[in-house]
Structure formats: structure tokens, C-alpha cells
PDB file of N, CA and C in Angstrom:
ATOM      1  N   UNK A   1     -20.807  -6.505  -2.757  1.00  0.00           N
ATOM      2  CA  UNK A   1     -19.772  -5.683  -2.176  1.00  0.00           C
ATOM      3  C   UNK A   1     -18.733  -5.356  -3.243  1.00  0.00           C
ATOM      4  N   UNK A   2     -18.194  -4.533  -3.490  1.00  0.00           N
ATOM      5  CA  UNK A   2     -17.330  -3.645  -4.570  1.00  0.00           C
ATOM      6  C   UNK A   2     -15.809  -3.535  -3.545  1.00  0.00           C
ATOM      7  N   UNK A   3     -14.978  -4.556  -4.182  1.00  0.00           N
ATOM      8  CA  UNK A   3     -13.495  -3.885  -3.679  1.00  0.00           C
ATOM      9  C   UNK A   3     -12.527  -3.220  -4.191  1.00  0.00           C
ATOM     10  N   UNK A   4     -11.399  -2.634  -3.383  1.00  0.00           N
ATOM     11  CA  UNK A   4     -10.064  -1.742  -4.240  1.00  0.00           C
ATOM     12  C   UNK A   4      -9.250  -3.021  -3.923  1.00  0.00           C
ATOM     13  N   UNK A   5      -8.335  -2.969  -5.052  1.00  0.00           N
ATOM     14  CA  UNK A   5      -7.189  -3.763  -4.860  1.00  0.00           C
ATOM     15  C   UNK A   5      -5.904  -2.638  -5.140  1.00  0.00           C
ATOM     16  N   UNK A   6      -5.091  -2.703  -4.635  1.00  0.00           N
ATOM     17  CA  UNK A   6      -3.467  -2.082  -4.586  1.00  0.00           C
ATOM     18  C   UNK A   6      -2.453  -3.244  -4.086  1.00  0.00           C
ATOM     19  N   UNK A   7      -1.543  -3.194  -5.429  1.00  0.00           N
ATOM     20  CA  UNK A   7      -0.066  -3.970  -5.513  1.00  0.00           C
ATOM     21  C   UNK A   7       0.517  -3.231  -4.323  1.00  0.00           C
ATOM     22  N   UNK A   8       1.033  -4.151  -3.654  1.00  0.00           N
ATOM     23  CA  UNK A   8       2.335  -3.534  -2.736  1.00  0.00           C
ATOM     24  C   UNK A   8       3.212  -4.093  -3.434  1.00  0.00           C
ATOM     25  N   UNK A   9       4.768  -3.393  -3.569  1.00  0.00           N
ATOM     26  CA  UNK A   9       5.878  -3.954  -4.435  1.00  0.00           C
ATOM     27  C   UNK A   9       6.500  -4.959  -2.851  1.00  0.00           C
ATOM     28  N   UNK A  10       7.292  -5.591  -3.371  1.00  0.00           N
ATOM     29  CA  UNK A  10       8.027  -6.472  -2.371  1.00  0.00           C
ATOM     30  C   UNK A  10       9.029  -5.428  -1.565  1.00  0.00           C
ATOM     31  N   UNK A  11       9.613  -4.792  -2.463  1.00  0.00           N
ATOM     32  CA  UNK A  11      10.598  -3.576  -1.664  1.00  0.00           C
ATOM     33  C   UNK A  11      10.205  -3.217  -0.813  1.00  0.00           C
ATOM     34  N   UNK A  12       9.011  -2.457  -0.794  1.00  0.00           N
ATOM     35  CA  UNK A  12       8.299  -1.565  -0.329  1.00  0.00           C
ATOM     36  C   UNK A  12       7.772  -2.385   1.060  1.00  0.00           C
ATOM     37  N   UNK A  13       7.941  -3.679   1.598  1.00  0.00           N
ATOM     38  CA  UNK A  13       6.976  -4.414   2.855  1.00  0.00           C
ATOM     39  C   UNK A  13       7.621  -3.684   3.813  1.00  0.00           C
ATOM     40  N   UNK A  14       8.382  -3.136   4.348  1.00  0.00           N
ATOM     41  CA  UNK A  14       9.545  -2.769   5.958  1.00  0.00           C
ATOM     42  C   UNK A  14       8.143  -1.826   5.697  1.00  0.00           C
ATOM     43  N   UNK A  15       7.798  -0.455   4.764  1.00  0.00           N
ATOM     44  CA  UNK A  15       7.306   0.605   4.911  1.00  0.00           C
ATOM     45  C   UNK A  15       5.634  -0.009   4.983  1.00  0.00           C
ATOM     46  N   UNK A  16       4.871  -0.669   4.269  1.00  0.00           N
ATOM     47  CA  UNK A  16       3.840  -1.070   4.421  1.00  0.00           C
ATOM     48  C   UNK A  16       3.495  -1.195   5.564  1.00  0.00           C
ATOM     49  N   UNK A  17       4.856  -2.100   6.630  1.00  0.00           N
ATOM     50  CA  UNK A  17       4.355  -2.901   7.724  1.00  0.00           C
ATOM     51  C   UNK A  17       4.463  -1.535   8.718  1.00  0.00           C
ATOM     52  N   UNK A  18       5.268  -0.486   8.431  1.00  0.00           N
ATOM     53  CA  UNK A  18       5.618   0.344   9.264  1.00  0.00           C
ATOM     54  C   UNK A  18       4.230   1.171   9.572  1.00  0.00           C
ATOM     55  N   UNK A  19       3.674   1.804   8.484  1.00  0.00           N
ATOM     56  CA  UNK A  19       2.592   2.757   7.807  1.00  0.00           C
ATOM     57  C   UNK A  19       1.435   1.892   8.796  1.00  0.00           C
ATOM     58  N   UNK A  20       0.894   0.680   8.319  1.00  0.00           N
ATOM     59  CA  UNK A  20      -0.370  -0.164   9.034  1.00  0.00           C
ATOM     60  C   UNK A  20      -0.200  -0.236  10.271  1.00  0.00           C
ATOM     61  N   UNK A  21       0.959  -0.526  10.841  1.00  0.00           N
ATOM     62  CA  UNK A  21       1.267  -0.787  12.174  1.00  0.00           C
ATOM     63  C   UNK A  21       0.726   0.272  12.996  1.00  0.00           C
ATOM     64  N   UNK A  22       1.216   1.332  12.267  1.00  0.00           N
ATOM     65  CA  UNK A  22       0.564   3.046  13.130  1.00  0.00           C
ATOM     66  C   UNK A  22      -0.871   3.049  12.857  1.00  0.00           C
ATOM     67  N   UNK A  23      -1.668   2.596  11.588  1.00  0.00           N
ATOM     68  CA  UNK A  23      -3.146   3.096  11.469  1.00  0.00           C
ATOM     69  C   UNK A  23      -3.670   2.135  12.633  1.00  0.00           C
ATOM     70  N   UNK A  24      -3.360   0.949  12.929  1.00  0.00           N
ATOM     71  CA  UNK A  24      -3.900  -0.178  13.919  1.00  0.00           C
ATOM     72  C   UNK A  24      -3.823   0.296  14.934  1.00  0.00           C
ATOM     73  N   UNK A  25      -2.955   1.018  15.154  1.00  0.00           N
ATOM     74  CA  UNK A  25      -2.821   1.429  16.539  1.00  0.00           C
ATOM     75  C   UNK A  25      -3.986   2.846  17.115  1.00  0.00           C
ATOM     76  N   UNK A  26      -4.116   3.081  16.319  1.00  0.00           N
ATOM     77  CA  UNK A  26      -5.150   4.395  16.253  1.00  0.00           C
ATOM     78  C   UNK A  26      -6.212   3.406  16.390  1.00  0.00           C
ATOM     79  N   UNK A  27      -6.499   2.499  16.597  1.00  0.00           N
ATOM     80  CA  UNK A  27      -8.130   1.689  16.455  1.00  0.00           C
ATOM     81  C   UNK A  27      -8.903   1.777  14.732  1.00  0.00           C
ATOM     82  N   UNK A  28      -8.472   1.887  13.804  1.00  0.00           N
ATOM     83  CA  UNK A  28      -9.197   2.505  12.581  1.00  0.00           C
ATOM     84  C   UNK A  28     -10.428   1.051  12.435  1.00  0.00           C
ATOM     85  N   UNK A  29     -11.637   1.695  12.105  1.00  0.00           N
ATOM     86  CA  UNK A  29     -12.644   0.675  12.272  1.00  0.00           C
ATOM     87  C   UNK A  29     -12.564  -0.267  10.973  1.00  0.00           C
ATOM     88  N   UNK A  30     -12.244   0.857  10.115  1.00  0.00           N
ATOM     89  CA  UNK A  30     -12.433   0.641   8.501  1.00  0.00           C
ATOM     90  C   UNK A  30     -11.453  -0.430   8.014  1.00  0.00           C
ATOM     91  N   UNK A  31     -10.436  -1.084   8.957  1.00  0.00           N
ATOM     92  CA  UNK A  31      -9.696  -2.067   8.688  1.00  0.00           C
ATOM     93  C   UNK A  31     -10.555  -3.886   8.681  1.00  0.00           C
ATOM     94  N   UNK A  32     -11.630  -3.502   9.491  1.00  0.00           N
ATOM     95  CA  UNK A  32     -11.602  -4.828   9.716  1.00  0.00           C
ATOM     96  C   UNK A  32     -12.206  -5.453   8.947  1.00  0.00           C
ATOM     97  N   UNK A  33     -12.297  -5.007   7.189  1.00  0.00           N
ATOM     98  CA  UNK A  33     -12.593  -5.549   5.970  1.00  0.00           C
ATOM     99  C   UNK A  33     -11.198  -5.775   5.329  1.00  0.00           C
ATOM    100  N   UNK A  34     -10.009  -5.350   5.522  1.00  0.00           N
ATOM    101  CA  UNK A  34      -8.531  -5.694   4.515  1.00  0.00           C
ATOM    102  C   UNK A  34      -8.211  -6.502   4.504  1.00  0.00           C
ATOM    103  N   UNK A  35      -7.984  -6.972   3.617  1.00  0.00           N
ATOM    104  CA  UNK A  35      -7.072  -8.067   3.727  1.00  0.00           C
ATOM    105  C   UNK A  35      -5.999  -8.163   2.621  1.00  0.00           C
ATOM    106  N   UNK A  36      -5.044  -8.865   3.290  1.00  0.00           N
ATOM    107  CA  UNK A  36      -3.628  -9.063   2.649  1.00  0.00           C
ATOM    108  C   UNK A  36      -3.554 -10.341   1.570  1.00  0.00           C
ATOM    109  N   UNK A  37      -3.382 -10.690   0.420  1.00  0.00           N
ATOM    110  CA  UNK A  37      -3.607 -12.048  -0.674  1.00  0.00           C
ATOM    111  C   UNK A  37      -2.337 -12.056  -1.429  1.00  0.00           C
ATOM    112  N   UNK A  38      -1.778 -12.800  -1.186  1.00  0.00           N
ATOM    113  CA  UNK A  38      -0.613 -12.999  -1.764  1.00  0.00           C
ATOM    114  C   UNK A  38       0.499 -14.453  -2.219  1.00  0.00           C
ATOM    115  N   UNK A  39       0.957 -14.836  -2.982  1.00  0.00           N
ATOM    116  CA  UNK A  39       1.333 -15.490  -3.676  1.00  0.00           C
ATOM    117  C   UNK A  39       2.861 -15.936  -2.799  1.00  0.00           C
ATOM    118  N   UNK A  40       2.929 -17.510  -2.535  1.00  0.00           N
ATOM    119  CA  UNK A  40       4.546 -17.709  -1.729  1.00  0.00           C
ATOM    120  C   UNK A  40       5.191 -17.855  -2.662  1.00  0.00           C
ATOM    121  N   UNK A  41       6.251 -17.329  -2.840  1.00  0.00           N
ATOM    122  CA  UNK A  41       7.915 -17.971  -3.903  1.00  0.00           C
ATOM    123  C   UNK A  41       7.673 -19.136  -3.981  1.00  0.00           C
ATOM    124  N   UNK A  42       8.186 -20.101  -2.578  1.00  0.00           N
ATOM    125  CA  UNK A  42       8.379 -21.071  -3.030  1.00  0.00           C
ATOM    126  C   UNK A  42       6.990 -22.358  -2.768  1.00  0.00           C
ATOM    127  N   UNK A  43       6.037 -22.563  -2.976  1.00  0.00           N
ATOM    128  CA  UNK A  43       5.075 -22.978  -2.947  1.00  0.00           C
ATOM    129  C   UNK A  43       4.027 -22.858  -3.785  1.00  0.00           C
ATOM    130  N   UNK A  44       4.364 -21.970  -4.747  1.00  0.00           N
ATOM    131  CA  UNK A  44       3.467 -21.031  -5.698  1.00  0.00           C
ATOM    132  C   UNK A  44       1.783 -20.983  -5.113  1.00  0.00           C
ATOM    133  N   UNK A  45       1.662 -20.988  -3.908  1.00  0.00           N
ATOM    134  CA  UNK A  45       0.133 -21.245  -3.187  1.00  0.00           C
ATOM    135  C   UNK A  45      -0.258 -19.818  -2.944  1.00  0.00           C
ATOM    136  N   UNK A  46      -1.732 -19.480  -2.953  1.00  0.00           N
ATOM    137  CA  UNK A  46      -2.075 -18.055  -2.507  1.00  0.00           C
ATOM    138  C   UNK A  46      -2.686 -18.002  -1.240  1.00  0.00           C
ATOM    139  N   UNK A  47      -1.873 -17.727  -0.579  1.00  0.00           N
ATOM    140  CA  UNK A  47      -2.515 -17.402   0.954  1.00  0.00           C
ATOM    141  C   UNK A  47      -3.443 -15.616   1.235  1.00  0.00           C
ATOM    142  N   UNK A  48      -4.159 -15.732   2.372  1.00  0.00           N
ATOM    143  CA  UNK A  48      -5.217 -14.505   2.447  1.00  0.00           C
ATOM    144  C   UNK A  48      -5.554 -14.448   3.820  1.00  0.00           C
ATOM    145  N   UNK A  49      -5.177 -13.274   4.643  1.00  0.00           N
ATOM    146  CA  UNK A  49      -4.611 -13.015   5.827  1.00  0.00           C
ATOM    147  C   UNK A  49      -5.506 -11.925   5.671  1.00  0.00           C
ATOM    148  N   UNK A  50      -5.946 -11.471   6.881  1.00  0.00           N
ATOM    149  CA  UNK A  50      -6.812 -10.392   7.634  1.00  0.00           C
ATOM    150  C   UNK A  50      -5.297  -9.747   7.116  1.00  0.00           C
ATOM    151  N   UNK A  51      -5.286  -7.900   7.611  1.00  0.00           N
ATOM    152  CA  UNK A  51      -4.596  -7.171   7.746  1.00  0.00           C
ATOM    153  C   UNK A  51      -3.862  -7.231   9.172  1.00  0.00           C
ATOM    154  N   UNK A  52      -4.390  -7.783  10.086  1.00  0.00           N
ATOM    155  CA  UNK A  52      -4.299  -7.732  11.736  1.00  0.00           C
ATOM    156  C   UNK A  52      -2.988  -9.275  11.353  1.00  0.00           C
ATOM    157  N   UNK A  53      -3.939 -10.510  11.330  1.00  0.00           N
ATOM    158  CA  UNK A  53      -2.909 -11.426  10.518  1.00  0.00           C
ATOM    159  C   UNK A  53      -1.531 -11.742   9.906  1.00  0.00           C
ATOM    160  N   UNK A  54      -1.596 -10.730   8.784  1.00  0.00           N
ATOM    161  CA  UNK A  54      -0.466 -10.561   8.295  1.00  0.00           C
ATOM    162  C   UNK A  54       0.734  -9.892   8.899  1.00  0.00           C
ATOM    163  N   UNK A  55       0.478  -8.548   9.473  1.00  0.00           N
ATOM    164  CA  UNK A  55       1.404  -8.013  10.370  1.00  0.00           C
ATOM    165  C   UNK A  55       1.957  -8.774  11.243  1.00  0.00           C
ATOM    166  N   UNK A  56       0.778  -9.279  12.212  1.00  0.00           N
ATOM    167  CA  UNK A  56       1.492 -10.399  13.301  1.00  0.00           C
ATOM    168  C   UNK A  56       2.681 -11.249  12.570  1.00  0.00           C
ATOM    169  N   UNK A  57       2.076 -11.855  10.950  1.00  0.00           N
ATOM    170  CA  UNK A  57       3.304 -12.629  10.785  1.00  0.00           C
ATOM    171  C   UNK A  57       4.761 -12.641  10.186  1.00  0.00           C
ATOM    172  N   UNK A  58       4.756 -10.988   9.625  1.00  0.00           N
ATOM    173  CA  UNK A  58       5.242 -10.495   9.167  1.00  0.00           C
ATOM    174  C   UNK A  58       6.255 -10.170  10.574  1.00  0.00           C
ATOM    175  N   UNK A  59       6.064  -9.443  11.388  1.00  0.00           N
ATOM    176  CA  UNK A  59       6.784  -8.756  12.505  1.00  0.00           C
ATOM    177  C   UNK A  59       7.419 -10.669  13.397  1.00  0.00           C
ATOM    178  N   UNK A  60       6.599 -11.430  13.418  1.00  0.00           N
ATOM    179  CA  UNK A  60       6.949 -12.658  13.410  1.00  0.00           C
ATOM    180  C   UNK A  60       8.516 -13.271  12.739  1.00  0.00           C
ATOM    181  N   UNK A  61       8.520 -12.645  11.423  1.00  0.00           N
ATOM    182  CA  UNK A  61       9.167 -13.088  10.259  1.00  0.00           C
ATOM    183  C   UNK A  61       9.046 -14.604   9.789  1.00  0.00           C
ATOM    184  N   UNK A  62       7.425 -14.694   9.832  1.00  0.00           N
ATOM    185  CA  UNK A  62       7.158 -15.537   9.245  1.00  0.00           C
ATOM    186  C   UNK A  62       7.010 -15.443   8.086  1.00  0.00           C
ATOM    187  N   UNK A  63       6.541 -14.369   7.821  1.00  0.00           N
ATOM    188  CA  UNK A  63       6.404 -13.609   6.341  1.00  0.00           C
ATOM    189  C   UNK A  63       7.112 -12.948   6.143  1.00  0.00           C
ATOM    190  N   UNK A  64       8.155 -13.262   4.796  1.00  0.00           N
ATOM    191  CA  UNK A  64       9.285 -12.068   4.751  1.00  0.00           C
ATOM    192  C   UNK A  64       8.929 -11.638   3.439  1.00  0.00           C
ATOM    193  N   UNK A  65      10.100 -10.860   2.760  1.00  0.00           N
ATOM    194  CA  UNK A  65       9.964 -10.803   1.273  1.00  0.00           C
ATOM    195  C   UNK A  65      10.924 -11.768   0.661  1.00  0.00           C
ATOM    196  N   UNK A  66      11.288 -12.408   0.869  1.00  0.00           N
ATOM    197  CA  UNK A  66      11.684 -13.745   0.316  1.00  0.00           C
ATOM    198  C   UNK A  66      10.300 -14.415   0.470  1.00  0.00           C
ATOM    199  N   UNK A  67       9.476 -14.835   1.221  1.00  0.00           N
ATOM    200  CA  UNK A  67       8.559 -16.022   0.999  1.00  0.00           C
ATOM    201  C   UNK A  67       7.482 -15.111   0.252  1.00  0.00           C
ATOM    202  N   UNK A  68       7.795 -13.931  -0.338  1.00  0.00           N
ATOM    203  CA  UNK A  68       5.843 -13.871  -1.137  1.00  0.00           C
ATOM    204  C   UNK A  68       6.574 -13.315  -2.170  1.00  0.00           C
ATOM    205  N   UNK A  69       5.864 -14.115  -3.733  1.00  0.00           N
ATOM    206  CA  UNK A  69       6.222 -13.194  -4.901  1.00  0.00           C
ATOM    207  C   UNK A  69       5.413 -11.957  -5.227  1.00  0.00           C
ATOM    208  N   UNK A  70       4.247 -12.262  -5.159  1.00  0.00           N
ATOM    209  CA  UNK A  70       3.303 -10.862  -5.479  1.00  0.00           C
ATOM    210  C   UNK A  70       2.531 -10.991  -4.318  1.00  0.00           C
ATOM    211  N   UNK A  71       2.301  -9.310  -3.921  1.00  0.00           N
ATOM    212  CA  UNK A  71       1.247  -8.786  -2.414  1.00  0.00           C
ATOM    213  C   UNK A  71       0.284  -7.964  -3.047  1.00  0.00           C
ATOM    214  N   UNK A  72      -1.278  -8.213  -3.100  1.00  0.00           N
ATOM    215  CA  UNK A  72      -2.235  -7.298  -2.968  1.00  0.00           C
ATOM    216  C   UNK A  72      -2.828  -7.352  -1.928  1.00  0.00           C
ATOM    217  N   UNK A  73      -3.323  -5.850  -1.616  1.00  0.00           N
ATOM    218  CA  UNK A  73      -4.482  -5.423  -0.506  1.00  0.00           C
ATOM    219  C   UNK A  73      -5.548  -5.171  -1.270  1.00  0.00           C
ATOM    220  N   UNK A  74      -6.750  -5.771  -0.505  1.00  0.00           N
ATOM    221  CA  UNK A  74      -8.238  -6.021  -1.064  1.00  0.00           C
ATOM    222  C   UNK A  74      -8.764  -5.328  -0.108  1.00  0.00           C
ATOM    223  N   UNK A  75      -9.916  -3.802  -0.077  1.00  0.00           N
ATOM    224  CA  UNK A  75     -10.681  -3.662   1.086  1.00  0.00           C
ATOM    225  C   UNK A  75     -11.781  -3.198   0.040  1.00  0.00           C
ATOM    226  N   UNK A  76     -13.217  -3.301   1.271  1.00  0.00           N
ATOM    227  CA  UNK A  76     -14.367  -3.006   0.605  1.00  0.00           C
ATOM    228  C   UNK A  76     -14.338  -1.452   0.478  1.00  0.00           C
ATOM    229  N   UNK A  77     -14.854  -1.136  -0.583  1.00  0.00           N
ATOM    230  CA  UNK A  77     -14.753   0.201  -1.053  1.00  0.00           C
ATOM    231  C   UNK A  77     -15.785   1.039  -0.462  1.00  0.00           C
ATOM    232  N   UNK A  78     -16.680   1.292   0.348  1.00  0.00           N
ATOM    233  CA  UNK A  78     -17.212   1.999   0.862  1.00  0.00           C
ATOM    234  C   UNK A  78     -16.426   2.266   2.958  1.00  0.00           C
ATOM    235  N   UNK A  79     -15.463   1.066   3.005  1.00  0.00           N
ATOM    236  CA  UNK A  79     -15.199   1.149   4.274  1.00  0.00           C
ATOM    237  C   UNK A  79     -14.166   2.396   4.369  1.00  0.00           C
TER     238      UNK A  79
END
């Protein structure tokens, strides 16, 4: 399997979460390969969250931009 990866900047999460929130809602099939991999501030650990996942914990504020230093999205490249 062949993936894309794209940096999300930390700034940029309010609009990420905003943008996905709407494609999910449309049903998009092609999601249910993404996933979210990203690095905590303070734990230096790499956690890896479905796309469905992350939002929940994000809108949660379990996940803020204080707790992640670097965010990539991983999806398979033919999805």
C-alpha cells in the first residue's frame, strides 16, 4: 500500500477540525483509511488516531494544540 503524508501546522488545527468535520458529514468513504500521527509536547510519545478518533478528541479537548508538537495525516493513496 503507497501513502500521502501532509504536515498540518499546529495553527492551522480550529481549520483542519472545521474542514474534516464537514467531509465526515457528507459520509466520504475514502476516509476510512486516514489517519491522524502525531507527537505529544509533553510526553514526547507518538500517538495514531483514525481520522473519526481524533476529531472526537479534539472537539472533546482532549487534544488541543498545546498537547501535540508535530501533526501528520497519512491516507492510502489510491483512496
Amino acid at each position: 500500500m503507497r501513502w500521502t503524508k501532509h504536515k498540518i501546522e499546529i495553527k492551522d488545527l480550529d481549520t483542519f477540525y472545521t474542514t474534516y468535520t464537514k467531509i465526515l458529514s457528507k459520509g466520504e468513504a475514502k476516509l476510512e483509511h486516514f489517519y491522524c500521527i502525531f507527537l505529544c509536547a509533553d510526553l514526547d510519545t507518538i500517538c495514531m488516531y483514525s481520522i473519526f478518533d481524533f476529531l472526537d478528541l479534539y472537539r472533546q479537548q482532549v487534544i488541543t494544540k498545546d498537547t501535540i508538537k508535530i501533526l501528520y495525516t497519512y491516507q492510502v493513496l489510491n483512496s
